[in-house]
C-alpha atoms as a PDB file:
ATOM      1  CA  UNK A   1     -30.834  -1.981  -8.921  1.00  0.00           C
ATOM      2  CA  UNK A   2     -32.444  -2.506  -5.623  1.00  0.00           C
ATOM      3  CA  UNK A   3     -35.900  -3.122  -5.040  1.00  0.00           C
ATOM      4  CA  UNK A   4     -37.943  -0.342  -3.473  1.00  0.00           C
ATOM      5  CA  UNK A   5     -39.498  -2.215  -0.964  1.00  0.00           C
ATOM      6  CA  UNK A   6     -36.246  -3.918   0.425  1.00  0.00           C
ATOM      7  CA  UNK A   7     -34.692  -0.729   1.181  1.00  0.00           C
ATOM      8  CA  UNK A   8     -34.644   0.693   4.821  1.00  0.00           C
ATOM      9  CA  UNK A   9     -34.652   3.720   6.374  1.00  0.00           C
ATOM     10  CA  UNK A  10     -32.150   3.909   9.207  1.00  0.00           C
ATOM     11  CA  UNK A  11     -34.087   3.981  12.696  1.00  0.00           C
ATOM     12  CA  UNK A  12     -33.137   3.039  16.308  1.00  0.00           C
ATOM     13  CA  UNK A  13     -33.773  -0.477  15.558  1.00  0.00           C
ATOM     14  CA  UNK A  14     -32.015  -0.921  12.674  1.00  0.00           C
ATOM     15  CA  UNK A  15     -28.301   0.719  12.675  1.00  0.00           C
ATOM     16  CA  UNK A  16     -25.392  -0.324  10.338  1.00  0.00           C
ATOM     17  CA  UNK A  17     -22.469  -1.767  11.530  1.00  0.00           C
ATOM     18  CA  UNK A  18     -19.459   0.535  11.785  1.00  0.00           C
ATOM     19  CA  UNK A  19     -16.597  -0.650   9.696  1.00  0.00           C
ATOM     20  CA  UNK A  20     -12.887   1.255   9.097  1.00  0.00           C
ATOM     21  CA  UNK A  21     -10.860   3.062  11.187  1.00  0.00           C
ATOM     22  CA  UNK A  22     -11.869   4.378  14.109  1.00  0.00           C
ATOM     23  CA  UNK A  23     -11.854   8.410  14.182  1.00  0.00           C
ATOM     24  CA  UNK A  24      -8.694   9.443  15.514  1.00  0.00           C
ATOM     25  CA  UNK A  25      -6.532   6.866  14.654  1.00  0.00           C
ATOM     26  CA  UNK A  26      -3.669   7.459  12.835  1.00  0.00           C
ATOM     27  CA  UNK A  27      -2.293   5.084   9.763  1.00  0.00           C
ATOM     28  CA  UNK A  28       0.747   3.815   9.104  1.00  0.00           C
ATOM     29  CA  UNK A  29       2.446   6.452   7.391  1.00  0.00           C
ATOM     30  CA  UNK A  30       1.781   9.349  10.102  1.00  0.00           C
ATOM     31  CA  UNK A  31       3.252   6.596  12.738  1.00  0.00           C
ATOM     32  CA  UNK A  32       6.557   5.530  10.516  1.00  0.00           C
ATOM     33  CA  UNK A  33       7.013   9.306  10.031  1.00  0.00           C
ATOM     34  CA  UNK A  34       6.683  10.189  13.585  1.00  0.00           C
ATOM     35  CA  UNK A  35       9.546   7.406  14.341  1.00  0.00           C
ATOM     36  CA  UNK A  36      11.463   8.458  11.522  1.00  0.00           C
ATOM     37  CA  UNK A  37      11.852  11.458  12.955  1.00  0.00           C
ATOM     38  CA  UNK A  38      12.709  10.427  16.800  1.00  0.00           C
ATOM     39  CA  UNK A  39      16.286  11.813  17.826  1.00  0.00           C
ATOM     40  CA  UNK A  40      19.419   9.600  19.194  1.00  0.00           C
ATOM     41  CA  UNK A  41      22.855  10.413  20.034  1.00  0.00           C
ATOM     42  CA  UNK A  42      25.232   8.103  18.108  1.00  0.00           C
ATOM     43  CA  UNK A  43      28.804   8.322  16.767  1.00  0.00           C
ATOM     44  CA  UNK A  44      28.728   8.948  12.911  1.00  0.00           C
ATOM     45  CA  UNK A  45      30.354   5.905  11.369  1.00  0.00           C
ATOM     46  CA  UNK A  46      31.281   8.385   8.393  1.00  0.00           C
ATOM     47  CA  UNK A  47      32.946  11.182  10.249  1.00  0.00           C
ATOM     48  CA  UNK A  48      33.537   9.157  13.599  1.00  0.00           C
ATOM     49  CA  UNK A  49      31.666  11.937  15.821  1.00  0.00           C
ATOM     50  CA  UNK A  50      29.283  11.919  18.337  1.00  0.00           C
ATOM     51  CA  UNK A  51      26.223  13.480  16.561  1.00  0.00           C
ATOM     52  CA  UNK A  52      22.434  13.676  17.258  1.00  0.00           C
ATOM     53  CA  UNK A  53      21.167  12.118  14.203  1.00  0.00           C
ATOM     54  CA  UNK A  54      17.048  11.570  13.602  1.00  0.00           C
ATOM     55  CA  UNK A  55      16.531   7.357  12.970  1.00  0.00           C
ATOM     56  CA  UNK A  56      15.733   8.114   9.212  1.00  0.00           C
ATOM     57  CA  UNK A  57      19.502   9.323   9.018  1.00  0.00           C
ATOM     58  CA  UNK A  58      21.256   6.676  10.710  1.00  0.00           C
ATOM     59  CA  UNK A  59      19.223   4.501   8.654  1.00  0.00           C
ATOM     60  CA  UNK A  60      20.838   5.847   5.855  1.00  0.00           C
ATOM     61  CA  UNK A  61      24.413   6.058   6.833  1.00  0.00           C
ATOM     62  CA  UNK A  62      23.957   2.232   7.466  1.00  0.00           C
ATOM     63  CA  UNK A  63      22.667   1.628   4.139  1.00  0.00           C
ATOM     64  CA  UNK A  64      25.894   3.912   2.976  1.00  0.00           C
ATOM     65  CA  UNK A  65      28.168   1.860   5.064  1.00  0.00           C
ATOM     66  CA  UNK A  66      26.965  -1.413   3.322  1.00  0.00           C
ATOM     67  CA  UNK A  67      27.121   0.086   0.260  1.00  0.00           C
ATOM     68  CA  UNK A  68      30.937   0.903   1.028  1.00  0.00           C
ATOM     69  CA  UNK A  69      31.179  -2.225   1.873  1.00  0.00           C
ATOM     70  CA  UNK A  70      30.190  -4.008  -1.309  1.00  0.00           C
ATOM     71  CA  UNK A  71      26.833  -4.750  -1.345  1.00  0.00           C
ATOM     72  CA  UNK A  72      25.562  -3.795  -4.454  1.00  0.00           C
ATOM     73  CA  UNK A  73      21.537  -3.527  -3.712  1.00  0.00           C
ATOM     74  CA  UNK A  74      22.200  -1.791  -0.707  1.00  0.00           C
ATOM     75  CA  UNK A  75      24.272   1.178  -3.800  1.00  0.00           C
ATOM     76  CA  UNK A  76      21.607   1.037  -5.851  1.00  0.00           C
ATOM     77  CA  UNK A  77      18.719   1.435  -2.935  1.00  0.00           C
ATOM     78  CA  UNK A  78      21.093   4.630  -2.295  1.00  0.00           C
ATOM     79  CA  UNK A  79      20.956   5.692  -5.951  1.00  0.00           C
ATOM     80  CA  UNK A  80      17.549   5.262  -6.735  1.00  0.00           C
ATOM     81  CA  UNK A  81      16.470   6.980  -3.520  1.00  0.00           C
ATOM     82  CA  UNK A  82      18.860   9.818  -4.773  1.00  0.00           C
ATOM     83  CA  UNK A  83      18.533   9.875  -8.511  1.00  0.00           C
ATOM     84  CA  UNK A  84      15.160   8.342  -9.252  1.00  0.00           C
ATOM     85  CA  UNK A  85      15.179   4.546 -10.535  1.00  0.00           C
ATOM     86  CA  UNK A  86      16.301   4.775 -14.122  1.00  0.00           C
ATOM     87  CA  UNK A  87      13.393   4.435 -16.775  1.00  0.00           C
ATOM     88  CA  UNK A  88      13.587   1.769 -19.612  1.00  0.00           C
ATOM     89  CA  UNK A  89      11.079   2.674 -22.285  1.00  0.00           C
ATOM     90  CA  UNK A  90       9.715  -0.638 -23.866  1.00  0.00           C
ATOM     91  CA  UNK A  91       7.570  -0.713 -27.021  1.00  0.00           C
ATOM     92  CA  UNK A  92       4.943  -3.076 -26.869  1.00  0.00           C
ATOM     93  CA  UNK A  93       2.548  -1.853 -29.520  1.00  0.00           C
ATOM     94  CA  UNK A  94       4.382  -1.107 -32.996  1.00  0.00           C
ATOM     95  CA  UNK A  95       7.766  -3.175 -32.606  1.00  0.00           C
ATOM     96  CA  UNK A  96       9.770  -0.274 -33.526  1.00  0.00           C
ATOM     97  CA  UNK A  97       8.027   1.423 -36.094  1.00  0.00           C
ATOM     98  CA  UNK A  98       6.874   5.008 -35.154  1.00  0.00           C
ATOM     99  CA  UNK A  99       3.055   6.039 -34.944  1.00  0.00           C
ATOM    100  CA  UNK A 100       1.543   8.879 -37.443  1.00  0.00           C
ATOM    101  CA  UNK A 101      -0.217  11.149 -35.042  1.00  0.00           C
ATOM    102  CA  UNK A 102      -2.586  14.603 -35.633  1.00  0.00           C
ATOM    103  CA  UNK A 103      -3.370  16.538 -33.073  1.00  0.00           C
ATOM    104  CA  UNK A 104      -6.780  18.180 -33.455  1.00  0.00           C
ATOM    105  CA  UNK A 105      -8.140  20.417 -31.294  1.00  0.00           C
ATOM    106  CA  UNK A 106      -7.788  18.851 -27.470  1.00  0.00           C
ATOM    107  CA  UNK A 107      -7.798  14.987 -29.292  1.00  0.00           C
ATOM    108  CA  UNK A 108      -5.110  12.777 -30.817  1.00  0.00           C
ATOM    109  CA  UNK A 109      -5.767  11.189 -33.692  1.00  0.00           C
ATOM    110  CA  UNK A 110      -3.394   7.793 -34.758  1.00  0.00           C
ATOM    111  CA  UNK A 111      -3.010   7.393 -38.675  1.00  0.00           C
END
């Protein structure tokens, strides 16, 4: 707890330093998302055409393309983006053996 009489009021003389962001800015995500979404004219290496594609797509067919071509993390980067990464339950409380619970009211109880 701080001590009453260390404590200042803020006054011309004494001004806090201003720390974060400055007002305006934008942060990382709003910038990768803006260039994500910047247009170029490129020939689909899927269907061979010439096709205005936004960078987060041609990102993707490369990905595809390495997939295609064997490389397993780039399939399942393209499967977990698609499907959700697959969830492996693990017990680390009862080592198999299945809890005894009550529900009363809005609280569980564990027997």
């Amino acid at each position: 707890m701080a001590k009453e009489d260390n404590l200042k009021k803020f006054s011309s003389e004494y001004q806090p330093e201003k720390n974060g962001r400055p007002k305006g800015s934008r942060n990382r995500s709003t910038i990768a998302k803006q260039w994500l979404e910047v247009s170029q004219k490129i020939k689909n290496p899927i269907t061979g055409k010439e096709e205005n594609l936004e960078q987060q797509d041609i990102m993707t067919l490369a990905l595809i393309k390495k997939a295609r071509n064997g490389d397993v993390s780039a399939y399942k980067e393209l499967m977990d983006s698609a499907y959700g990464k697959i969830v492996q339950p693990t017990d680390i409380t009862t080592k198999g053996d299945s809890l005894n619970v009550i529900n009363i009211g809005n609280s569980n109880i564990e027997l």
